[in-house]
Protein backbone atom coordinates (compact mmCIF):
# COMPACT_ATOMS: atom_id res chain seq x y z
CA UNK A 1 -16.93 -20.41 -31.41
CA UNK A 2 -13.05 -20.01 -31.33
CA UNK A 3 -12.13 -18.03 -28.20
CA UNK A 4 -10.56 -15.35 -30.57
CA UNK A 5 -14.17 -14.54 -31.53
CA UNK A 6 -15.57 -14.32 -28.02
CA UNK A 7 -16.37 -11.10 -25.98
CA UNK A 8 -13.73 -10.37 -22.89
CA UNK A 9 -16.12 -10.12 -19.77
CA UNK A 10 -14.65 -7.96 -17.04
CA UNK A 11 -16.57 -8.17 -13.65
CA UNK A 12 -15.95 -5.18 -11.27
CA UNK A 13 -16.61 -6.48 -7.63
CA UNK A 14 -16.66 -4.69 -4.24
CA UNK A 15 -18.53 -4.43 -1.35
CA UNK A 16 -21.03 -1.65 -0.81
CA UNK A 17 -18.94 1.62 -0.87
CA UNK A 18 -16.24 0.22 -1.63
CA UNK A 19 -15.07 2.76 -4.77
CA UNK A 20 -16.59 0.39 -8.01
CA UNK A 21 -18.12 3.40 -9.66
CA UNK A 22 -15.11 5.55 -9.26
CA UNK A 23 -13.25 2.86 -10.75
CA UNK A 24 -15.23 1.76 -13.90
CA UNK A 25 -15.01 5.68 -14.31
CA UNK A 26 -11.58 5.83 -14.40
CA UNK A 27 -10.98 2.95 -16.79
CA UNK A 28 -13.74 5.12 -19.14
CA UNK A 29 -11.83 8.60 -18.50
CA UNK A 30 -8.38 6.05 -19.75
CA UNK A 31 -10.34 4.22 -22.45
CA UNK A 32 -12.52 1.62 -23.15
CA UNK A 33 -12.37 -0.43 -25.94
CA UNK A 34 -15.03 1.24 -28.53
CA UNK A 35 -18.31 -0.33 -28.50
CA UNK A 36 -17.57 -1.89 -24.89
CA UNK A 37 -21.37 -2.17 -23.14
CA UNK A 38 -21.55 -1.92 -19.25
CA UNK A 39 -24.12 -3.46 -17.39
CA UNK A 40 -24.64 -1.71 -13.78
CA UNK A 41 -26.38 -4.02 -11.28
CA UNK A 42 -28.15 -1.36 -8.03
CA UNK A 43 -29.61 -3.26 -4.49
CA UNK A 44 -32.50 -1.43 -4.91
CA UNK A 45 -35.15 -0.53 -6.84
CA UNK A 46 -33.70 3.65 -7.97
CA UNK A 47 -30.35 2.81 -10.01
CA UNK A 48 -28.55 5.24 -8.55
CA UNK A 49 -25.22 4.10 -9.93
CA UNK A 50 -26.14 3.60 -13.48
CA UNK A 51 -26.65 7.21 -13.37
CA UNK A 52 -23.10 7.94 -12.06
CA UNK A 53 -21.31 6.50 -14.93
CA UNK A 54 -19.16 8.68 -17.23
CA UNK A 55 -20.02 6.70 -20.49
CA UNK A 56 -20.90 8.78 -23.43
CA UNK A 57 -22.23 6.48 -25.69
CA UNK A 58 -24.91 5.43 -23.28
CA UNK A 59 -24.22 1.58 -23.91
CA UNK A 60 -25.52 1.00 -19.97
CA UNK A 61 -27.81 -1.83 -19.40
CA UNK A 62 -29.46 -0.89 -16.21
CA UNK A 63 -30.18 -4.21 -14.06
CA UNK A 64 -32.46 -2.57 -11.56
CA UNK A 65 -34.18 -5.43 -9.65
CA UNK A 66 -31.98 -6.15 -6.98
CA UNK A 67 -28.84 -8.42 -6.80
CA UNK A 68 -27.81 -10.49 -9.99
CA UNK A 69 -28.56 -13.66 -8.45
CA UNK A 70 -29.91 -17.36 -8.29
CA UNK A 71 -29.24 -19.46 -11.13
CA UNK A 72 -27.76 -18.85 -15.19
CA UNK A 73 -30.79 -18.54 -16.02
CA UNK A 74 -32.03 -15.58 -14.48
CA UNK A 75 -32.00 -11.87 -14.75
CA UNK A 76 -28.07 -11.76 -15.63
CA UNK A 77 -27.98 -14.35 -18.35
CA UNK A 78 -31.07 -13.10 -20.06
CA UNK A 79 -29.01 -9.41 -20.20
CA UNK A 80 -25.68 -10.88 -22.00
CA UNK A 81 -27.91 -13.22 -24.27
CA UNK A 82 -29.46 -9.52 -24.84
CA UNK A 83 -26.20 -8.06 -25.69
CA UNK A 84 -24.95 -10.20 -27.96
CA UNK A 85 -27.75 -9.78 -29.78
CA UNK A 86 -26.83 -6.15 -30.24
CA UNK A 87 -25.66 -4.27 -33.12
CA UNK A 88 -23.01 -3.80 -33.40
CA UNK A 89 -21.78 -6.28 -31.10
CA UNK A 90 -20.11 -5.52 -28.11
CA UNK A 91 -16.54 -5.36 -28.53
CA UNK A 92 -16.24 -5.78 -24.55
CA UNK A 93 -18.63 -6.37 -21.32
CA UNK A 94 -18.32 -4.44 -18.14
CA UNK A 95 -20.51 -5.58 -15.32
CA UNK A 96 -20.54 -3.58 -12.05
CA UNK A 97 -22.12 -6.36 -9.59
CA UNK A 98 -24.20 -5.20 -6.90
CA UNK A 99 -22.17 -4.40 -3.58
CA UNK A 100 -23.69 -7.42 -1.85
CA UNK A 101 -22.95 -9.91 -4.84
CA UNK A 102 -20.43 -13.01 -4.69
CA UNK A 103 -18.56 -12.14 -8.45
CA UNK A 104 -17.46 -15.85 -8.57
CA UNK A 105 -21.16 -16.75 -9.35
CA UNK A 106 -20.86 -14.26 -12.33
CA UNK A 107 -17.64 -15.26 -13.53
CA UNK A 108 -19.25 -18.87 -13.78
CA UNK A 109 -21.58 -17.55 -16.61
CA UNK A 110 -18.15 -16.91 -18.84
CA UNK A 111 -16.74 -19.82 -17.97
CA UNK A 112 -19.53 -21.76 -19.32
CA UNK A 113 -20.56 -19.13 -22.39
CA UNK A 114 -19.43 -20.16 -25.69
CA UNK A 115 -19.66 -16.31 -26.64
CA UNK A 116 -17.85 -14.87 -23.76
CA UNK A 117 -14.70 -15.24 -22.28
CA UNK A 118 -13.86 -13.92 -18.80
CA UNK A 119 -11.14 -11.47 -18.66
CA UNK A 120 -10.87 -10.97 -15.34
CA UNK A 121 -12.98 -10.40 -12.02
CA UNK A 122 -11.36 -6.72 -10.22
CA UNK A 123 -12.26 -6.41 -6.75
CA UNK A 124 -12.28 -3.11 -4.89
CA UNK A 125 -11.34 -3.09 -1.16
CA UNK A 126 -12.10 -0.39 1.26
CA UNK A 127 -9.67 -1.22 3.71
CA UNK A 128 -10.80 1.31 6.17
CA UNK A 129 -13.58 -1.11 6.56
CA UNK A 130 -11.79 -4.46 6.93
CA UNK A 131 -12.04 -4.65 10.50
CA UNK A 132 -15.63 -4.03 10.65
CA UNK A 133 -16.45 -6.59 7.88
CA UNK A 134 -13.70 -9.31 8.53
CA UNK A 135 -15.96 -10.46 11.50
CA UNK A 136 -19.45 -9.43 10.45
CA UNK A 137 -22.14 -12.03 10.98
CA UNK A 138 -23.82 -9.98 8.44
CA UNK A 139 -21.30 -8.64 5.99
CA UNK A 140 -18.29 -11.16 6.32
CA UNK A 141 -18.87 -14.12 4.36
CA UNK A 142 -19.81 -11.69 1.03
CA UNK A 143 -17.19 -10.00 2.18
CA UNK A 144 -14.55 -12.63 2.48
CA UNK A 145 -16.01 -14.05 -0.96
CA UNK A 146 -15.49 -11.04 -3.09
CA UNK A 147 -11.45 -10.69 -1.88
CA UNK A 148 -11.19 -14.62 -2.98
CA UNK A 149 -12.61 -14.81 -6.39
CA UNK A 150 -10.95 -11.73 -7.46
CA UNK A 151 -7.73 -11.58 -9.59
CA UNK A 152 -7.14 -7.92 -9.11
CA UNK A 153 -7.20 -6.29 -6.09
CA UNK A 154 -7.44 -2.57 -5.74
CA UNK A 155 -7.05 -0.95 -2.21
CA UNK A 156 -8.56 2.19 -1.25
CA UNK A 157 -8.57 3.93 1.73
CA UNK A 158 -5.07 2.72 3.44
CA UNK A 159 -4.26 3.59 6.84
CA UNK A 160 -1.32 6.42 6.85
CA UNK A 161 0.86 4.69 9.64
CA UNK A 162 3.31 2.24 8.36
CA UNK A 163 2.26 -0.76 10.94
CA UNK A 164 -1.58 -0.60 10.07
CA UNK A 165 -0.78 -0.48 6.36
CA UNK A 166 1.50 -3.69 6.53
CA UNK A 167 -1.20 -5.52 8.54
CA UNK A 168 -3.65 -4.22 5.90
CA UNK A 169 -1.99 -5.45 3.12
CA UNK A 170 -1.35 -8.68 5.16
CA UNK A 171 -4.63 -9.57 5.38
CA UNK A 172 -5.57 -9.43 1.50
CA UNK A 173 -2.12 -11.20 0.60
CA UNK A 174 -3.16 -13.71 2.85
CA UNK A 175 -6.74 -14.16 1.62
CA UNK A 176 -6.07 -14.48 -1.75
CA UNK A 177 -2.47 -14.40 -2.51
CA UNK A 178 -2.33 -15.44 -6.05
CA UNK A 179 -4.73 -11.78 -6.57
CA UNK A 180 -2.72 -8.73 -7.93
CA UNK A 181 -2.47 -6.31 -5.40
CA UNK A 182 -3.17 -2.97 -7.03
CA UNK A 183 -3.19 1.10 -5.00
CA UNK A 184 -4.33 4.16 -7.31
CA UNK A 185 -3.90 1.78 -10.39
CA UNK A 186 -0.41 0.75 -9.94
CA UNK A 187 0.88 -2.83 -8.85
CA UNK A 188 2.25 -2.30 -5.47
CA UNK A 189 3.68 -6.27 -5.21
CA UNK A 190 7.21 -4.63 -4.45
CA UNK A 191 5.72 -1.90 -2.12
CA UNK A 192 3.86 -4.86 -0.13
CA UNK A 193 7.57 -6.84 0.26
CA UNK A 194 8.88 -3.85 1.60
CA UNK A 195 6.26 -2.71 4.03
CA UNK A 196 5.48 -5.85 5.14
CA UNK A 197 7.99 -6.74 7.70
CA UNK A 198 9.50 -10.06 8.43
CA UNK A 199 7.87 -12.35 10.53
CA UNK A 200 4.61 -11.18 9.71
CA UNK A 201 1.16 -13.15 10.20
CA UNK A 202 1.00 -15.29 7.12
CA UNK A 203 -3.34 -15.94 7.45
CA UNK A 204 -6.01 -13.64 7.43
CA UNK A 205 -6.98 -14.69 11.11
CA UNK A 206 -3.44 -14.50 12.79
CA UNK A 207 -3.50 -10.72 11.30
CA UNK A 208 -6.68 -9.69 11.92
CA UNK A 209 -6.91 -11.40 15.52
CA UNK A 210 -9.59 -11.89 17.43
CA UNK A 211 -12.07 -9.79 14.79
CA UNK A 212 -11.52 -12.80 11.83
CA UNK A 213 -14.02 -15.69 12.94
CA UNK A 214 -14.49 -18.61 10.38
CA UNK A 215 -16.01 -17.51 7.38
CA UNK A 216 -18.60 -20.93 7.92
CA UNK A 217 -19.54 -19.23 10.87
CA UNK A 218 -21.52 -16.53 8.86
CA UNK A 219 -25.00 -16.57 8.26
CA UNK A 220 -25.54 -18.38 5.11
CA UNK A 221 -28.46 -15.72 4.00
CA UNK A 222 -27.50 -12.04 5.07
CA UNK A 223 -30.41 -10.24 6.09
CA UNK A 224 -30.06 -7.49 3.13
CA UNK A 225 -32.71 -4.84 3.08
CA UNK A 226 -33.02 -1.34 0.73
CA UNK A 227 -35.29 1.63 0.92
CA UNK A 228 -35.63 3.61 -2.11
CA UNK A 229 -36.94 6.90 -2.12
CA UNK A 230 -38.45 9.58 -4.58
CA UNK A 231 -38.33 13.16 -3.29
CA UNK A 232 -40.78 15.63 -4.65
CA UNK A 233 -38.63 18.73 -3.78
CA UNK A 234 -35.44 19.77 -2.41
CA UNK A 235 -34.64 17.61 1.10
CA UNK A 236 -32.50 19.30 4.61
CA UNK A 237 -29.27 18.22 4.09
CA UNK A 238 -28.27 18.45 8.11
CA UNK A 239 -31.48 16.20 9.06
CA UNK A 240 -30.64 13.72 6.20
CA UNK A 241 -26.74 13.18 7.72
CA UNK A 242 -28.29 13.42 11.50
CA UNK A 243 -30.73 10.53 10.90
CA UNK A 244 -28.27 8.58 9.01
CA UNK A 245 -25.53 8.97 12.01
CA UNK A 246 -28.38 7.98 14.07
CA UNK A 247 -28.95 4.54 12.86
CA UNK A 248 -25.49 3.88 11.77
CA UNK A 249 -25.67 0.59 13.16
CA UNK A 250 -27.83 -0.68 10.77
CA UNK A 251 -26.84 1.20 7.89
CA UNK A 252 -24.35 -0.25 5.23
CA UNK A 253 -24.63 2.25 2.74
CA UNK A 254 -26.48 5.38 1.32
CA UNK A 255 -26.52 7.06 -1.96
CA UNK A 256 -28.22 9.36 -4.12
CA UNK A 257 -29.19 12.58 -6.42
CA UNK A 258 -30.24 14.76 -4.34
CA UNK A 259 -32.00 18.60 -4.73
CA UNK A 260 -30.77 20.90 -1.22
CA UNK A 261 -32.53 23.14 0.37
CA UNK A 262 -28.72 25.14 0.39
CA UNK A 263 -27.93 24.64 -3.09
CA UNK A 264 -28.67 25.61 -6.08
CA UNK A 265 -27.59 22.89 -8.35
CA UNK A 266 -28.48 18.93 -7.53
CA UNK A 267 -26.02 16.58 -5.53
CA UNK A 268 -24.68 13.37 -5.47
CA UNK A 269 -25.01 11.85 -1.72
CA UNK A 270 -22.89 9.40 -0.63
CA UNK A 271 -22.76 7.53 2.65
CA UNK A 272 -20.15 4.39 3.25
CA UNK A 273 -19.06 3.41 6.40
CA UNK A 274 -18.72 6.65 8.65
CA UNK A 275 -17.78 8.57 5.67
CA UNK A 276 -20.76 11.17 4.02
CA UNK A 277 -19.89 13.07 1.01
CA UNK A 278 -21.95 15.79 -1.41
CA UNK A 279 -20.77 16.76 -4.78
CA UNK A 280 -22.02 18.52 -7.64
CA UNK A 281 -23.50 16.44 -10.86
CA UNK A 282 -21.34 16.05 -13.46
CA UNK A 283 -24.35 15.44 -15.52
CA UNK A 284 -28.21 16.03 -15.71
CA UNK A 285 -29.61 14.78 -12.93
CA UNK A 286 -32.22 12.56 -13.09
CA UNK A 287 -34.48 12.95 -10.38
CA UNK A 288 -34.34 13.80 -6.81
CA UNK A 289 -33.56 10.14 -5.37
CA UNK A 290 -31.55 8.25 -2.90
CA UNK A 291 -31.48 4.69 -1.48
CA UNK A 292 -30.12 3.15 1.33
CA UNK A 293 -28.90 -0.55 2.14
CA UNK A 294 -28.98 -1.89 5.51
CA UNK A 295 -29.47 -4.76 7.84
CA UNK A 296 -33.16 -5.49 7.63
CA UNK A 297 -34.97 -4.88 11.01
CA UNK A 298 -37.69 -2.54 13.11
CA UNK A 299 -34.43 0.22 13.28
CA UNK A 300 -33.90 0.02 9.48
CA UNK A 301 -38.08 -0.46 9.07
CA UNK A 302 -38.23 3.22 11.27
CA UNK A 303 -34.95 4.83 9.07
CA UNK A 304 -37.21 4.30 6.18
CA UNK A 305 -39.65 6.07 7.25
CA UNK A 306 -38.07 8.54 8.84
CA UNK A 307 -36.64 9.57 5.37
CA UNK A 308 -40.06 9.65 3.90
CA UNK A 309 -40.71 12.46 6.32
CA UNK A 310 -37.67 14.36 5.66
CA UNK A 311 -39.39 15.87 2.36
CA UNK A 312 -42.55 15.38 -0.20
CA UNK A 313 -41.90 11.63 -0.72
CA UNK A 314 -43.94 8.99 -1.96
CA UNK A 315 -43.75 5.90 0.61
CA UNK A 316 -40.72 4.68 0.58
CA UNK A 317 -39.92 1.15 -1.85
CA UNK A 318 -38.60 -1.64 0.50
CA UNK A 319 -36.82 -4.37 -1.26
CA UNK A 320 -36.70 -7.38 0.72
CA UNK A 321 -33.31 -9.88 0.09
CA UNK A 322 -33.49 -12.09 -2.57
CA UNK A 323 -34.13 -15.78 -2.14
CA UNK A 324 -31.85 -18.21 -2.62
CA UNK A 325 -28.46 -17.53 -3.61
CA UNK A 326 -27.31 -13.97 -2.87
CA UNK A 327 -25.06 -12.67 -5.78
């Protein structure tokens, strides 16, 4: 097929929390090409995030069985071999990769496609995270992995002070510096020259110090684990946040629609790094749900079912990590 006649595949990468929803909302609010079909990938079994997209013709494919992961033949491929069956055909493919997922492994399904042709892999970047994941045993290699195969970068969350930024920025230049650095949509290559002073570390390690170990010093198989809940009827909002603050060392990320006992109207929970956010539903809400992603264990075993108690819920769905390849 000439490559005139392919689809443009745009992958939208990120660690957990990291600000891909937001994103992929913003490019809708802007535009997307008409007929465009996104396909939303959730760690864990409630797909939260599929409900938190703005798209008004409804062309989501909800991939709600974990990662997208393994081998071209799995879950992902079947899905695009589904969509270009549609009618009409896409005119452009969004995926929104799990938080956990390694978006070079999905960029190799373009490369290979004789329908598709990859567009380009965008990579969003909490950086008021990078110290804690830089040097992760559990987080760092995904981590590290997302930054590299990504040719847009997109920073949220800068520090305010001029010498953290610079070090910030730093980092990512030095991980992948052929990447397009990118803050609140604009390219900020001219902002990073003058921030950056001279003399600057020129790796990732020399900047980040003793936090940046090897990334072959990571676990090759992260110990992922989710817990996905159904609530019956409206949850406490206080306990919720005071258990999650309780076993924040274990937790990665939280998110849901949620009913409150305090309000009147349903909520959309979020939880990433020390952050916790509630806002009201732009849309119908669909269900009273959350799930939570963590570092499988006894402490994130006891958070599970310490949510279960927090209202009516069935028992909670545990999703253990994929096998094999991790995308």
């Amino acid at each position: 097929m000439p490559t005139a006649e392919r689809v443009p595949l745009t992958v939208i990468s990120g660690f957990l929390g990291a600000g891909k929803t937001s994103w992929l909302n913003l490019q809708i609010r802007r535009g997307l090409p008409r007929d465009s079909l996104i396909l939303v990938n959730d760690f864990g079994s409630i797909n939260i995030d599929a409900q938190l997209i703005e798209y008004q013709d409804e062309r989501i494919l909800r991939l709600a069985n974990g990662c997208i992961c393994c081998t071209l033949g799995g879950t992902l491929a079947e899905q695009l071999a589904q969509a270009m069956r549609m009618e009409p055909r896409p005119a452009a493919l969004y995926i929104e990769a799990s938080g956990v997922a390694e978006p070079a492994r999905i960029a190799d399904i373009a490369r290979v496609s004789r329908q598709l042709s990859l567009a380009t892999v965008v990579c969003l970047v909490d950086a008021s995270q990078m110290d804690t994941h830089a040097g992760s045993p559990y987080t760092g290699a995904v981590w590290h992995a997302q930054i590299s195969a990504a040719d847009q970068l997109h920073v949220n969350r800068l520090a305010s002070d001029d010498a953290s930024r610079a070090r910030q920025l730093t980092v990512l230049r030095a991980l992948n510096p052929a990447a397009r650095l990118c803050l609140d949509g604009n390219t900020v290559s001219a902002q990073i020259d003058a921030v950056i002073p001279a003399g600057a570390p020129t790796t990732a390690t020399a900047a980040l110090g003793a936090q940046a170990a090897p990334v072959t010093a990571f676990a090759p198989s992260p110990a992922w684990r989710s817990v996905s809940l159904n609530y019956a009827g409206p949850i406490d909002a206080a306990q919720l946040e005071a258990l999650l603050r309780q076993y924040a060392d274990v937790v990665l990320r939280a998110k849901g629609m949620l009913k409150r006992r305090d309000q009147d109207r349903p909520q959309v929970f979020q939880l990433s790094g020390a952050t916790l956010s509630w806002l009201p539903t732009r849309r119908a809400a669909a269900g009273n749900q959350l799930v939570c992603i963590g570092i499988r264990g006894e402490r994130f075993d006891a958070l599970g079912r310490a949510l279960a108690r927090l209202g009516d819920s069935k028992p909670p769905a545990q999703q253990e990590p994929h096998k094999g390849v991790a995308l």
